[in-house]
Protein backbone atom coordinates (compact mmCIF):
# COMPACT_ATOMS: atom_id res chain seq x y z
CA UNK A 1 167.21 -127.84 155.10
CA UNK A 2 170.48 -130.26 155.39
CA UNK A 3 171.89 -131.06 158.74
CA UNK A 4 175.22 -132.81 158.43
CA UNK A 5 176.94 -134.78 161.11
CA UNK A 6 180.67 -135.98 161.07
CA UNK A 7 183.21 -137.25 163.59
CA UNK A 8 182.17 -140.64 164.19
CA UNK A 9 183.67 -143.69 164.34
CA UNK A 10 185.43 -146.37 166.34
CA UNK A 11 186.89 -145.43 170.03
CA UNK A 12 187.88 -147.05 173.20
CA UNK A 13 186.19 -147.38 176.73
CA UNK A 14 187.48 -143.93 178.29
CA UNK A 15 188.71 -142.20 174.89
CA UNK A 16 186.85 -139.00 174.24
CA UNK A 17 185.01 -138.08 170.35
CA UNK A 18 183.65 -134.92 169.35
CA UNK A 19 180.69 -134.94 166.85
CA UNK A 20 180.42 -131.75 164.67
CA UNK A 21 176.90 -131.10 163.17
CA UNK A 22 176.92 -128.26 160.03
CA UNK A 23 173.46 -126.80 159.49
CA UNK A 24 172.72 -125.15 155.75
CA UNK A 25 169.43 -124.40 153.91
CA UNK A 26 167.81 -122.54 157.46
CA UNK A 27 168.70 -119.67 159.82
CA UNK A 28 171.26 -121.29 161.92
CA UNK A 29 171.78 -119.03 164.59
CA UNK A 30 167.43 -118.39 164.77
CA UNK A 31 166.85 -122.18 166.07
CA UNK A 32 168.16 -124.00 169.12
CA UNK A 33 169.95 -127.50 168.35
CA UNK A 34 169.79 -130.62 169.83
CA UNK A 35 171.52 -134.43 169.51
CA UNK A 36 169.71 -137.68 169.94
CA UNK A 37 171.06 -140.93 169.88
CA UNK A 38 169.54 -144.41 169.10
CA UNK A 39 171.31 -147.67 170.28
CA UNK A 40 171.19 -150.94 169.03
CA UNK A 41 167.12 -152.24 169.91
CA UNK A 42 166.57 -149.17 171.74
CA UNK A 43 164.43 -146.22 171.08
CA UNK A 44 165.49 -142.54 169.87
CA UNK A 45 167.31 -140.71 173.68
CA UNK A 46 167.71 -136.56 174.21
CA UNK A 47 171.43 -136.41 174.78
CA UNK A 48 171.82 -132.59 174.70
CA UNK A 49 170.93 -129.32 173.34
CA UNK A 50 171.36 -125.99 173.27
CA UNK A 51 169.30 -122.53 172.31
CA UNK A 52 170.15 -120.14 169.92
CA UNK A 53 173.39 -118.37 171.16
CA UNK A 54 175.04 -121.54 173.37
CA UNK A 55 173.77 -119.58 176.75
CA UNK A 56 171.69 -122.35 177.62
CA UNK A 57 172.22 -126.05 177.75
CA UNK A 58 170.58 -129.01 178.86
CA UNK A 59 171.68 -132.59 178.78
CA UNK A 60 170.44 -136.40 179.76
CA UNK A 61 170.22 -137.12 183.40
CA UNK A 62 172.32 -140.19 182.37
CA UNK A 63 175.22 -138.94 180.97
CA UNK A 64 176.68 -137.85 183.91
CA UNK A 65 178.52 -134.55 183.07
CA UNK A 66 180.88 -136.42 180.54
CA UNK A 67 179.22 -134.53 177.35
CA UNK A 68 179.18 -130.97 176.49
CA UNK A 69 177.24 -129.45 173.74
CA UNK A 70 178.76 -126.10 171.86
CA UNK A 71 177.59 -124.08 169.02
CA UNK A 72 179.31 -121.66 166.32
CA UNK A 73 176.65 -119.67 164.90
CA UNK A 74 179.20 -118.34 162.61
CA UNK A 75 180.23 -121.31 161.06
CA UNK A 76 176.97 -123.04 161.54
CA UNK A 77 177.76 -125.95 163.45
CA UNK A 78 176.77 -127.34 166.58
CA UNK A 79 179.28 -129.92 168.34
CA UNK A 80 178.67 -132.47 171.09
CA UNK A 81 182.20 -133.39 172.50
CA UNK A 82 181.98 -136.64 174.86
CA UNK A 83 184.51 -137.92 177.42
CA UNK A 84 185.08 -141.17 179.48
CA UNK A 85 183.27 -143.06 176.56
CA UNK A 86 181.23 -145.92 178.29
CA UNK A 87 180.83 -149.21 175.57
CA UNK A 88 176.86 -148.27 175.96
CA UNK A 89 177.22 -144.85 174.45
CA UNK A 90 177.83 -146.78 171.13
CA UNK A 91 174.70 -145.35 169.51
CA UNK A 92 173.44 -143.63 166.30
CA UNK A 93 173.95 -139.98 166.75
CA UNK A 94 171.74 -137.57 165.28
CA UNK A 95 171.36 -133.87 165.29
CA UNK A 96 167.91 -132.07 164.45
CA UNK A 97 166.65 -128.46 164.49
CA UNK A 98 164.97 -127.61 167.98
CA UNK A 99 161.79 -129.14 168.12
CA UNK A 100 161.25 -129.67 164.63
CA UNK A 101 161.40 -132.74 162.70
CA UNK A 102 164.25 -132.00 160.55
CA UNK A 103 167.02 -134.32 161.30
CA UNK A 104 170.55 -135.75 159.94
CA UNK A 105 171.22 -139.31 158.78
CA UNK A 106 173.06 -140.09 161.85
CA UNK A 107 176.81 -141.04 162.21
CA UNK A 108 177.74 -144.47 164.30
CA UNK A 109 179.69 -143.72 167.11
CA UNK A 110 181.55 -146.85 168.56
CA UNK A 111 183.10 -147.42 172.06
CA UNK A 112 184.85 -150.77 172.07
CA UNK A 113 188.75 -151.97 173.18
């Protein structure tokens, strides 16, 4: 099982990133998909995930409507595009199979001017 994140890097306060997450070595369309993030001296957050198809979606109270989660279960990815970047989204972003413990190595996602 590999889970593969790209997309990150450096943005500024307001700019909008998508992260892209490409799942091999499983049944990508069987398993629902979710993104975490982890912040300098701060613990693991739920940002967003989705189930198997993309029909249903949940997301962090705190995030305010300004990230949407997609899937392609044809190309095996699951993306997580974010808008009106805030300087405390700059996190660690990780995706991971459902509820499983199968997770990427993260990619650093950075909101500064």
């Amino acid at each position: 099982v590999e889970l593969m994140e790209s997309g990150g890097g450096l943005v500024q306060p307001g700019g909008s990133k998508t992260l892209s997450c490409t799942g091999s070595g499983f049944i990508f369309a069987n398993e629902p998909m979710r993104w975490f993030r982890q912040a300098p001296g701060k613990e693991r957050e739920f940002v967003a995930g989705t189930n198997w198809d993309g029909t249903e979606t949940e997301y962090a109270a705190s995030l305010k409507g300004r990230f949407t989660i997609s899937r392609d279960n044809a190309k095996k990815t699951v993306d997580l595009q974010m808008n009106n970047l805030e300087p405390e989204d700059t996190a660690v972003y990780y995706c991971t199979i459902g509820y499983t413990n199968y997770w990427g190595q993260g990619i650093q996602v950075t909101v500064s001017s």
